[in-house]
C-alpha atoms as a PDB file:
ATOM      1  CA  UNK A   1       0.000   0.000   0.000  1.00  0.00           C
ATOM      2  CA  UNK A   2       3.090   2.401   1.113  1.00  0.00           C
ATOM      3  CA  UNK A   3       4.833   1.561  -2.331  1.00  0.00           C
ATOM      4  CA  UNK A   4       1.613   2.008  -4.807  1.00  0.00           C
ATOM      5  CA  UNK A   5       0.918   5.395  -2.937  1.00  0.00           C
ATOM      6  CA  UNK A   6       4.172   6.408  -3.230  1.00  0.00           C
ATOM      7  CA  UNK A   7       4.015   5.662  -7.044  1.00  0.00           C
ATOM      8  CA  UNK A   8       0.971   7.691  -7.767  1.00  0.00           C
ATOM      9  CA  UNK A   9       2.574  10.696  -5.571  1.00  0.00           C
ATOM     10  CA  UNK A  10       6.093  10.560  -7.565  1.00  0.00           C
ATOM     11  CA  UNK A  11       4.118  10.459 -10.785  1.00  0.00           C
ATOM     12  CA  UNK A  12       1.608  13.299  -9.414  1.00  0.00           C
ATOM     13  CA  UNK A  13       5.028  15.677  -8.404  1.00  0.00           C
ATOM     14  CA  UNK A  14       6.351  14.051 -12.371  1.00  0.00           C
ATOM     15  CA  UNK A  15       3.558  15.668 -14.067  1.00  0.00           C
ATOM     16  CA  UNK A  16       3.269  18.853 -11.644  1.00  0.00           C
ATOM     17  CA  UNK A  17       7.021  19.361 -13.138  1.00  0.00           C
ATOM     18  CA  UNK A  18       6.765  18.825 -16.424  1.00  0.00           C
ATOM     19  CA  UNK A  19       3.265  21.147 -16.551  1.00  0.00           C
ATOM     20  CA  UNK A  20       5.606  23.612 -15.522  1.00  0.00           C
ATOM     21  CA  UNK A  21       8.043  23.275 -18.012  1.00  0.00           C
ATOM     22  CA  UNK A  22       5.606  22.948 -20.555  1.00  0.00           C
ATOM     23  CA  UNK A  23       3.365  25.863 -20.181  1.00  0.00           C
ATOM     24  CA  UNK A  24       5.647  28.343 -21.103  1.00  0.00           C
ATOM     25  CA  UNK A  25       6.320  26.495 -24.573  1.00  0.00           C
ATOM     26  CA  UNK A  26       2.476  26.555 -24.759  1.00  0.00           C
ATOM     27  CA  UNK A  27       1.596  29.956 -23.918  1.00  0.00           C
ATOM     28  CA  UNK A  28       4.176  31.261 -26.461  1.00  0.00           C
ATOM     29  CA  UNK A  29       3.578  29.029 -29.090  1.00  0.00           C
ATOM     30  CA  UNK A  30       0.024  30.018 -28.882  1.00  0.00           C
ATOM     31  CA  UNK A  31       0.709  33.487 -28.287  1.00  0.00           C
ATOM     32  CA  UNK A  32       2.572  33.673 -32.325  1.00  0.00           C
ATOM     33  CA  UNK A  33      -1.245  33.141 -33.146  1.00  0.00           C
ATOM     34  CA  UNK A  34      -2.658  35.493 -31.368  1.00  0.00           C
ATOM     35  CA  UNK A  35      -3.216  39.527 -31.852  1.00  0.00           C
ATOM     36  CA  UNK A  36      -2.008  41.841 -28.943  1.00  0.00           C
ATOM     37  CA  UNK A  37      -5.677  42.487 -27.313  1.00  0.00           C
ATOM     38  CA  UNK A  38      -6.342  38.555 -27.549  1.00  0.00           C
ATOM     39  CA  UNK A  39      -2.870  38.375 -25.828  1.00  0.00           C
ATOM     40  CA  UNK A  40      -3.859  40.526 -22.846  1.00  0.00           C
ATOM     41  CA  UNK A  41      -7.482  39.528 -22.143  1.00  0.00           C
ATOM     42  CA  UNK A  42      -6.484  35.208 -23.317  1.00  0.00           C
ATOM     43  CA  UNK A  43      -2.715  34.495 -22.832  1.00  0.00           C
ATOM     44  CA  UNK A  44      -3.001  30.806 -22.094  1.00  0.00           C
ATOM     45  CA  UNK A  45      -5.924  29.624 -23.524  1.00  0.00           C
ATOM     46  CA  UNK A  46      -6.376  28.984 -27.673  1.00  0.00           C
ATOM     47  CA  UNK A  47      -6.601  31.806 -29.661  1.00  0.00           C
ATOM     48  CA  UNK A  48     -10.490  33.656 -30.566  1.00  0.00           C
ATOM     49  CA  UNK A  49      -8.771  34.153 -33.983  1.00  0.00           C
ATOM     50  CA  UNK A  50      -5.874  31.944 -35.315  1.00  0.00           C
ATOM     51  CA  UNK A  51      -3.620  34.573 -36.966  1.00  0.00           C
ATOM     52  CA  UNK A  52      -1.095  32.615 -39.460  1.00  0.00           C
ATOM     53  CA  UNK A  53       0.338  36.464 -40.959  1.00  0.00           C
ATOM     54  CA  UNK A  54       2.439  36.234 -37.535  1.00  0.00           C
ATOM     55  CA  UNK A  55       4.823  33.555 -38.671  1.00  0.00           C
ATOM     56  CA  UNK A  56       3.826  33.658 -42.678  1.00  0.00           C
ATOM     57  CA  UNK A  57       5.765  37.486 -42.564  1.00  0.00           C
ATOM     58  CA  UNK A  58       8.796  36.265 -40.521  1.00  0.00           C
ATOM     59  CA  UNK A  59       8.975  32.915 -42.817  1.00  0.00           C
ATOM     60  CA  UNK A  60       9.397  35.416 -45.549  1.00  0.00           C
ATOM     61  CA  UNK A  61      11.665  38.012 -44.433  1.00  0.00           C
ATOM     62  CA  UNK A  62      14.813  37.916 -45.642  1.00  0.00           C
ATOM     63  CA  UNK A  63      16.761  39.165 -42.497  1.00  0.00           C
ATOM     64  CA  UNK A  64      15.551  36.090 -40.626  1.00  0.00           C
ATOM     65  CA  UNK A  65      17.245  33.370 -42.431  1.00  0.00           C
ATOM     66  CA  UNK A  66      20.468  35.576 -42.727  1.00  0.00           C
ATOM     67  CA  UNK A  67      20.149  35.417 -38.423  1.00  0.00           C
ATOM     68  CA  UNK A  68      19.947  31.709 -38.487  1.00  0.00           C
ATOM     69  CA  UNK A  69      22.936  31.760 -40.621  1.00  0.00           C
ATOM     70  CA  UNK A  70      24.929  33.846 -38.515  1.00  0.00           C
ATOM     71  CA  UNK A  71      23.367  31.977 -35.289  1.00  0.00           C
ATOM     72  CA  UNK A  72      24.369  28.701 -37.052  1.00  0.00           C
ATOM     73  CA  UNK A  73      28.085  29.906 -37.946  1.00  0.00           C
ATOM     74  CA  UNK A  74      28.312  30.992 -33.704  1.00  0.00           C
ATOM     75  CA  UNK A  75      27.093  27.803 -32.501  1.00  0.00           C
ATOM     76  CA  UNK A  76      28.828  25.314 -34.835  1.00  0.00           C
ATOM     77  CA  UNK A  77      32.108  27.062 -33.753  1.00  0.00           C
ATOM     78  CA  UNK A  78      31.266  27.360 -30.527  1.00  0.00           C
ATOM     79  CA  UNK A  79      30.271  23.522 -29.959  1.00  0.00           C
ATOM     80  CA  UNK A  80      33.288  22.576 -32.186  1.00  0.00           C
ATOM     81  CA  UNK A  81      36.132  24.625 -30.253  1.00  0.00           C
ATOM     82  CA  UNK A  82      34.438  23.628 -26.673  1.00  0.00           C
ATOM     83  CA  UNK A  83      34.251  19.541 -27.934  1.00  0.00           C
ATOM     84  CA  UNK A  84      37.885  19.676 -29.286  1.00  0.00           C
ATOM     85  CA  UNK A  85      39.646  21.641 -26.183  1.00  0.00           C
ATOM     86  CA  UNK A  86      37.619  20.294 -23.691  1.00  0.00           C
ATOM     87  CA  UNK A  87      38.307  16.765 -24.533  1.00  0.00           C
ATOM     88  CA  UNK A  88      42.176  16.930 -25.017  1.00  0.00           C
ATOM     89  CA  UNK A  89      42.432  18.699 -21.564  1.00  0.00           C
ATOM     90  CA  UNK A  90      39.858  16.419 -19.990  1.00  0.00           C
ATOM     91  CA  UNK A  91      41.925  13.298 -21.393  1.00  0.00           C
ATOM     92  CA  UNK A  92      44.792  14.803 -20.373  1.00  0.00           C
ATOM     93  CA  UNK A  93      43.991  15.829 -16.691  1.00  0.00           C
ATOM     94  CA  UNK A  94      42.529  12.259 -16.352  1.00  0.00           C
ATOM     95  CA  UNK A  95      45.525   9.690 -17.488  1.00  0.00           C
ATOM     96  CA  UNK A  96      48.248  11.567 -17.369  1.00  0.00           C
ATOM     97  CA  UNK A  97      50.842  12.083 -14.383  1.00  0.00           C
ATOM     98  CA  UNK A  98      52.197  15.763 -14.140  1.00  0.00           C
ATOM     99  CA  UNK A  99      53.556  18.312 -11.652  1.00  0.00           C
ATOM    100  CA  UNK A 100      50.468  20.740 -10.709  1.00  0.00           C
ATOM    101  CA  UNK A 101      47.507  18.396 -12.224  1.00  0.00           C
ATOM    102  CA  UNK A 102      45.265  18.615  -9.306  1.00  0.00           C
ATOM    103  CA  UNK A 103      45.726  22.020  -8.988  1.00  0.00           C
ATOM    104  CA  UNK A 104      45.005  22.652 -12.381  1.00  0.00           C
ATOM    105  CA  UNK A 105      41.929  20.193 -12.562  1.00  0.00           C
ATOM    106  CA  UNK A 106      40.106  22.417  -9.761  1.00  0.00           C
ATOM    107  CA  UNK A 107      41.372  25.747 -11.274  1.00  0.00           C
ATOM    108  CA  UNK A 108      39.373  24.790 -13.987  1.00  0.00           C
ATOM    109  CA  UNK A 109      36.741  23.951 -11.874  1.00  0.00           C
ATOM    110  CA  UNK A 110      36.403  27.098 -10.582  1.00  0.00           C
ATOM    111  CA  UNK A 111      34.917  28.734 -13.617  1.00  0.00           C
ATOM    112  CA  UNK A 112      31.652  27.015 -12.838  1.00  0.00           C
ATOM    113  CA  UNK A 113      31.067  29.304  -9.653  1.00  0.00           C
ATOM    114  CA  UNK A 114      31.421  32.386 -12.210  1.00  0.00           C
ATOM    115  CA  UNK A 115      28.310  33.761 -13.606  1.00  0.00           C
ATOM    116  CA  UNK A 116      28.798  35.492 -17.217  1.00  0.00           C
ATOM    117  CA  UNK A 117      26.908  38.563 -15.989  1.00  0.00           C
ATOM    118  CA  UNK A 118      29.881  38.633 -13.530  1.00  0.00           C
ATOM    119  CA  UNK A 119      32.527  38.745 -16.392  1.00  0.00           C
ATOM    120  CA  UNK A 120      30.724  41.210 -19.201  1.00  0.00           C
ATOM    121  CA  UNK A 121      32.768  44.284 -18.327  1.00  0.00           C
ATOM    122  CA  UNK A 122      36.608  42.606 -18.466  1.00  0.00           C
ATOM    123  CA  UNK A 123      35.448  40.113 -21.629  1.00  0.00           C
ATOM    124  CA  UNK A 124      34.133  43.928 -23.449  1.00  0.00           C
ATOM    125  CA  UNK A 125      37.635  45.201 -22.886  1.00  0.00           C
ATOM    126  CA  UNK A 126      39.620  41.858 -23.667  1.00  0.00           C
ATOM    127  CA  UNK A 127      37.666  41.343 -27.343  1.00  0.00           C
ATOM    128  CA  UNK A 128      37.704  45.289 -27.743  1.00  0.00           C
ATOM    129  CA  UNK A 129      41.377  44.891 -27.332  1.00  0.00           C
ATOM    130  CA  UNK A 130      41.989  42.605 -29.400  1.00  0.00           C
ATOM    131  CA  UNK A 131      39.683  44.053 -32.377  1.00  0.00           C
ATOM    132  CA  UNK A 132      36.852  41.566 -32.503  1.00  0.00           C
ATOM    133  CA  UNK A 133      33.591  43.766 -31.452  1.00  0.00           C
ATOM    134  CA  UNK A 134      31.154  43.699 -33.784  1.00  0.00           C
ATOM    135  CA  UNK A 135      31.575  40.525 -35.343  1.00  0.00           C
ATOM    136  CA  UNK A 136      31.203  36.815 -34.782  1.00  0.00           C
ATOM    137  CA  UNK A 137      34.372  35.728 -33.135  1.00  0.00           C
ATOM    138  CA  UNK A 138      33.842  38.145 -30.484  1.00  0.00           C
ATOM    139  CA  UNK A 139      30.697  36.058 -29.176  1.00  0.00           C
ATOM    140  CA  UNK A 140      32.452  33.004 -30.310  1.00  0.00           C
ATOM    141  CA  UNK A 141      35.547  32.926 -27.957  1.00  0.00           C
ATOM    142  CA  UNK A 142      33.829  34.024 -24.957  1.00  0.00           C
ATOM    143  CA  UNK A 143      31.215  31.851 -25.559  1.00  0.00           C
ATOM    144  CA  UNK A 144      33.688  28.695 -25.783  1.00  0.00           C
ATOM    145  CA  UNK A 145      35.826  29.904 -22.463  1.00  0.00           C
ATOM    146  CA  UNK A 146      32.836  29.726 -20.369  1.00  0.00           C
ATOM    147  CA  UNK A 147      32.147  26.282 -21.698  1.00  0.00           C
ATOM    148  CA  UNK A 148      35.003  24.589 -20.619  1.00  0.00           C
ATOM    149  CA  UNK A 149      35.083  24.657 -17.126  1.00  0.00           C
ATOM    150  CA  UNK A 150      31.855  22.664 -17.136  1.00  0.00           C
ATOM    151  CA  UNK A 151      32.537  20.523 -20.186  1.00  0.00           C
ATOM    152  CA  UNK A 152      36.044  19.464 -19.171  1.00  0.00           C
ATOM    153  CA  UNK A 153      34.706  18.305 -15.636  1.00  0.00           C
ATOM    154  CA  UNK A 154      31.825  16.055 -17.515  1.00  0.00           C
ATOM    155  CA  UNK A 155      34.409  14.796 -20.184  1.00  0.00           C
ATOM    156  CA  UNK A 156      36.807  14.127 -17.005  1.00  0.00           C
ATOM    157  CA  UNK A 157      34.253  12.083 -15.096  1.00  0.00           C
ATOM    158  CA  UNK A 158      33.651   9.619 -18.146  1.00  0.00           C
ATOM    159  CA  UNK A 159      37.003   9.485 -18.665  1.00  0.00           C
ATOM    160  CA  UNK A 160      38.332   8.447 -15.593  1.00  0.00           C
ATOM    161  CA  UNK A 161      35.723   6.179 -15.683  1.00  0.00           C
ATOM    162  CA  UNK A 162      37.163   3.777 -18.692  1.00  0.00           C
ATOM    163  CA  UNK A 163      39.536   0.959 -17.522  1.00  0.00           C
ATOM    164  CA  UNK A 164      43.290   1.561 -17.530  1.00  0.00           C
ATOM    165  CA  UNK A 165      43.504  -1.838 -18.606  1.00  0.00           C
ATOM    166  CA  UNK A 166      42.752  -0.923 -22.355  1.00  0.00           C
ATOM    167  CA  UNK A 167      45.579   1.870 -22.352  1.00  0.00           C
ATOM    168  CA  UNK A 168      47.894  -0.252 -20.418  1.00  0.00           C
ATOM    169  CA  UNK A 169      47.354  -2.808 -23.165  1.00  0.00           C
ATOM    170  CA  UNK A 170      47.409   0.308 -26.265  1.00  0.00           C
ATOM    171  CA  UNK A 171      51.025   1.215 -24.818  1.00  0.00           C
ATOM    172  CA  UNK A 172      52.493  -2.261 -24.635  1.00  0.00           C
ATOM    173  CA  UNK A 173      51.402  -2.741 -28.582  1.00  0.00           C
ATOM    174  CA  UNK A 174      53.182   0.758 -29.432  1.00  0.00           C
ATOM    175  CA  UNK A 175      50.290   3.148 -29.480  1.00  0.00           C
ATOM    176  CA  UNK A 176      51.143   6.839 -28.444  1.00  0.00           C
ATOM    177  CA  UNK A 177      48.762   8.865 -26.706  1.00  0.00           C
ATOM    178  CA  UNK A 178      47.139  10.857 -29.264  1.00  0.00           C
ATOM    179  CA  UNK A 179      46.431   7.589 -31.089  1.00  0.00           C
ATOM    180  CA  UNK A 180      45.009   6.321 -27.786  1.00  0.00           C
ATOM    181  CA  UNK A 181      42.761   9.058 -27.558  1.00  0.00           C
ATOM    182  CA  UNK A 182      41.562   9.671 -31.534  1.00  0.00           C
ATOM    183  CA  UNK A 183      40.968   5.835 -31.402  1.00  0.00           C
ATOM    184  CA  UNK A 184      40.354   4.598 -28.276  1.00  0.00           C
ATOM    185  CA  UNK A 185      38.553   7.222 -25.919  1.00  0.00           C
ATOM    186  CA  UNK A 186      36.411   9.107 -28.168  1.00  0.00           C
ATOM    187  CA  UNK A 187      34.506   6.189 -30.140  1.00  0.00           C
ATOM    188  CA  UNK A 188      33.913   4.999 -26.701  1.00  0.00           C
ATOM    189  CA  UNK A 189      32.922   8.460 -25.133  1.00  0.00           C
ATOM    190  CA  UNK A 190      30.114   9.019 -27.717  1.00  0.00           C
ATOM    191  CA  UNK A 191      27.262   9.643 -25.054  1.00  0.00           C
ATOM    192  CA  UNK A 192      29.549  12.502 -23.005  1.00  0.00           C
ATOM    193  CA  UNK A 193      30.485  14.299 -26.076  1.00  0.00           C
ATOM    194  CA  UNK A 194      26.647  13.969 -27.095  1.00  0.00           C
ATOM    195  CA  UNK A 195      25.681  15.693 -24.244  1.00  0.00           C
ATOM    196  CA  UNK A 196      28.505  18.206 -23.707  1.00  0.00           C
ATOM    197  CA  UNK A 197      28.139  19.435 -27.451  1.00  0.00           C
ATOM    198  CA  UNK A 198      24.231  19.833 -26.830  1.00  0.00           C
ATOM    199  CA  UNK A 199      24.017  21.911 -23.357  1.00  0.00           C
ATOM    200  CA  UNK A 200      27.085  23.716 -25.485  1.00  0.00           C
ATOM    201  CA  UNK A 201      24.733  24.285 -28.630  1.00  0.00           C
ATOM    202  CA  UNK A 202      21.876  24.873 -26.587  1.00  0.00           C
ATOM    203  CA  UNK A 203      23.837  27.412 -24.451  1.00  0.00           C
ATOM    204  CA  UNK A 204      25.046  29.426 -28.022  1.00  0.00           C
ATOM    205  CA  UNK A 205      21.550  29.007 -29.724  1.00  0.00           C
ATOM    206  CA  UNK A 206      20.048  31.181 -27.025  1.00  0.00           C
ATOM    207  CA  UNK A 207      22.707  33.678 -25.501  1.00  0.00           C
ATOM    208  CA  UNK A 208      20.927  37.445 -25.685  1.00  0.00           C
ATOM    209  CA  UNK A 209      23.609  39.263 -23.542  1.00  0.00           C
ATOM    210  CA  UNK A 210      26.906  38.441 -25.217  1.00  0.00           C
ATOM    211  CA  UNK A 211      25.966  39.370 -28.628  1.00  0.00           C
ATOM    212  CA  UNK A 212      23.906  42.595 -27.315  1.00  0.00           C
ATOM    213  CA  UNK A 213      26.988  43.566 -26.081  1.00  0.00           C
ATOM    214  CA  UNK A 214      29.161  42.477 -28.842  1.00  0.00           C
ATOM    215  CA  UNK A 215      27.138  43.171 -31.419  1.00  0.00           C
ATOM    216  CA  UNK A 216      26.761  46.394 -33.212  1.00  0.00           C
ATOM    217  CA  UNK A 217      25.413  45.845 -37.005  1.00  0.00           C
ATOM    218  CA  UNK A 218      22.365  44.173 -37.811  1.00  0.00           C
ATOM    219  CA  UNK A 219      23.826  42.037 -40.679  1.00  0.00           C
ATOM    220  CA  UNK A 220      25.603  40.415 -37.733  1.00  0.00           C
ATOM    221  CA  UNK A 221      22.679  39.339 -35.216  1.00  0.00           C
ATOM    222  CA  UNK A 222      21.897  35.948 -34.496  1.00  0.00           C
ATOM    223  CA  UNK A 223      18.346  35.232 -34.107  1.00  0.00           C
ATOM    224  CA  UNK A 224      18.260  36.245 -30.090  1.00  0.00           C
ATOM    225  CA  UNK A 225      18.669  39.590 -31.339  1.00  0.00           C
ATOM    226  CA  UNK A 226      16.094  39.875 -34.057  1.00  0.00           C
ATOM    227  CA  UNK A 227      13.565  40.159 -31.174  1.00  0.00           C
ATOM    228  CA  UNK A 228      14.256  43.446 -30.946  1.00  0.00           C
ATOM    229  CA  UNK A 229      12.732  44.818 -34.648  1.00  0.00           C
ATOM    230  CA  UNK A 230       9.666  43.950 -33.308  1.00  0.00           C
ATOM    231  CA  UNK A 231       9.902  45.798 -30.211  1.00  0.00           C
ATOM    232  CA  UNK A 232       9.267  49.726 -30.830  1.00  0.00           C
ATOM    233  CA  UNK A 233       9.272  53.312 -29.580  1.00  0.00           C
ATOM    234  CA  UNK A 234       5.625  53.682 -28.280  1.00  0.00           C
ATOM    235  CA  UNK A 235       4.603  49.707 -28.415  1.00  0.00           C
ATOM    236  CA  UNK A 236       5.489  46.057 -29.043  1.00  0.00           C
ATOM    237  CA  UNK A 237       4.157  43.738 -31.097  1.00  0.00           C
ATOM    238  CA  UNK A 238       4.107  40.923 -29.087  1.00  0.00           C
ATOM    239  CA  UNK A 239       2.468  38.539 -31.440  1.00  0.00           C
ATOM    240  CA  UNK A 240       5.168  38.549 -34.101  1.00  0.00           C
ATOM    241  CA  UNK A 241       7.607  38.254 -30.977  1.00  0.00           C
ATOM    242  CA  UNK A 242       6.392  35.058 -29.763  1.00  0.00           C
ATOM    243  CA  UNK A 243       6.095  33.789 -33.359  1.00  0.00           C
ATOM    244  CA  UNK A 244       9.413  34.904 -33.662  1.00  0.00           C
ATOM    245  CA  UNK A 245      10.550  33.358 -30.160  1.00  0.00           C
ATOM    246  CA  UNK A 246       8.931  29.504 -31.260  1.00  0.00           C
ATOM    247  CA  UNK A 247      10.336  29.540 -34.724  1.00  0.00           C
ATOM    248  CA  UNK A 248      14.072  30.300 -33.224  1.00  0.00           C
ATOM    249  CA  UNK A 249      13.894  27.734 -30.076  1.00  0.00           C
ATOM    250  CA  UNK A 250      12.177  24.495 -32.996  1.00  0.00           C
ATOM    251  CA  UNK A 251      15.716  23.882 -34.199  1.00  0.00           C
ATOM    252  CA  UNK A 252      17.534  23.662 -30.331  1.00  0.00           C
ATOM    253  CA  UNK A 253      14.616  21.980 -28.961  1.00  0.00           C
ATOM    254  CA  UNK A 254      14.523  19.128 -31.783  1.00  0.00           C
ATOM    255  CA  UNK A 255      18.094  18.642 -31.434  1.00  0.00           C
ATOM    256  CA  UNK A 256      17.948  17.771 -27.946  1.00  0.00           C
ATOM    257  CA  UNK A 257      15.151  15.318 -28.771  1.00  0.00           C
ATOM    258  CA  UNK A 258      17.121  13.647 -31.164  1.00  0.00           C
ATOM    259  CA  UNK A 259      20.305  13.257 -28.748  1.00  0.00           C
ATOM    260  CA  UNK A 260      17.781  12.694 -25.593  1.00  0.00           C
ATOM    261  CA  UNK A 261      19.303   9.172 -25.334  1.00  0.00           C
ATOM    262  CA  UNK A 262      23.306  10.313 -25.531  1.00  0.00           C
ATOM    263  CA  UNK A 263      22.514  12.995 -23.050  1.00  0.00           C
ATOM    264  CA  UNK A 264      21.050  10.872 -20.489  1.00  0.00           C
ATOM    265  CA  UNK A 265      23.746   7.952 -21.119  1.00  0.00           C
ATOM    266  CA  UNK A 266      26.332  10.821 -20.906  1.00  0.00           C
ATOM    267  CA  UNK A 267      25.345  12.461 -17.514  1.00  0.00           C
ATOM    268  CA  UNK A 268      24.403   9.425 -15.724  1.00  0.00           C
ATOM    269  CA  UNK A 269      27.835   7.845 -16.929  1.00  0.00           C
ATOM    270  CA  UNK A 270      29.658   7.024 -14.065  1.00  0.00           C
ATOM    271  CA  UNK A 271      27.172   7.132 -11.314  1.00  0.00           C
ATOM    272  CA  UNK A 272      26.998   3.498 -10.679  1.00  0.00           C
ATOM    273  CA  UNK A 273      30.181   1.607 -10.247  1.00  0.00           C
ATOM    274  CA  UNK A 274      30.549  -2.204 -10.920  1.00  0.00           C
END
């Protein structure tokens, strides 16, 4: 009796949490259909009068599908650089011996206690410095140096977690390290790599304060930034925002659903030993 009732009240809190993770998807979703007095007197419920215009006039503006190219450009850097760096310094800092390696490991660490907010004033002046405001790079970079801290301690974790029996064996037959790692470690560390270049992607595809900051021109927004030509002096059309909001978040969201299995083989990786 204990067990079946608390069943039905884990799958009661279950539902309780995804409801709220799902009504925001739902009330903007719906909201790209509505007008802006439907919005204010109905702004969960369907829509009086289903108004297509909102997403048929984004579908067919030019400036949008330049965005997703430049938003696409960012993030397939972005995941690239973290995935490449993050795994040779995770592989490293895992298997092999070298003066300061713990003290580097949590040094690294302690980039996840940083918020980005935190860090917008010094990153301005490092990328103004080194002439890459107002363009691409200059979300790029920053973007991938707050991604390693918390890739490198996922890509760590798995690693540490594959037997030293298989390199043991690798060096006795003559393989060198990279080899070891290009052929060895990352065919077998598919599901980490899944999910760190997701959260990374995910991370890039929506970042509003970096490039508002790094940004200048409009033929260089990503698709955060296109929000704001629908946003003006006396009023906003909020319609054509949240039409605009569900078209940009489709491509991150169906992403993660097709990498839902890597991700949750990657982060549970390690939690049970035997």
């Amino acid at each position: 009796m204990k067990l079946r009732f608390f069943y039905y009240y884990r799958l009661l809190f279950l539902f309780l949490a995804a409801g709220l993770c799902l009504l925001p998807l739902w009330a903007t979703f719906l909201g790209g259909f509505k007008t802006t007095g439907d919005l204010r007197t109905n702004a969960l419920g369907i829509p009086k009068q289903w108004v297509v215009e909102n997403f048929i006039s984004i579908l067919r503006d030019p400036h949008f599908w330049h965005m997703l190219g430049n938003s696409a450009f960012i993030a397939f850097f972005t995941v690239s650089l973290t995935l490449i760096v993050s795994s040779m310094t995770a592989f490293t800092l895992a298997h092999l011996r070298f003066a300061g390696r713990r003290w580097l490991a949590s040094y690294l660490t302690l980039g996840l206690t940083f918020p980005f907010a935190t860090a917008v004033l010094p990153i301005f002046i490092r990328v103004r410095d080194l002439g890459l405001l107002d363009s691409l790079w200059g979300v790029i970079l920053p973007q991938v140096a707050f991604n390693l801290s918390f890739s490198i301690v996922l890509l760590r974790g798995f690693f540490q977690e594959i037997p030293k029996e298989l390199f043991e064996a690798a060096l006795i037959d003559g393989c060198s390290y990279p080899r070891i790692f290009f052929q060895i470690v990352l065919p077998l560390s598919r599901p980490i790599i899944a999910t760190v270049g997701v959260l990374s992607l995910v991370g890039s595809w929506n970042n509003f304060l970096l490039p508002l900051v790094m940004i200048d021109s409009d033929s260089r927004y990503p698709w955060p930034l296109g929000i704001m030509q629908y946003q003006g002096q006396y009023g906003t059309d909020w319609g054509r925002v949240l039409a605009f909001v569900s078209l940009t978040i489709l491509p991150a969201v169906g992403f993660y659903l097709l990498a839902q299995k890597q991700i949750i083989a990657g982060l549970t990786s390690g939690a049970v030993k035997g």
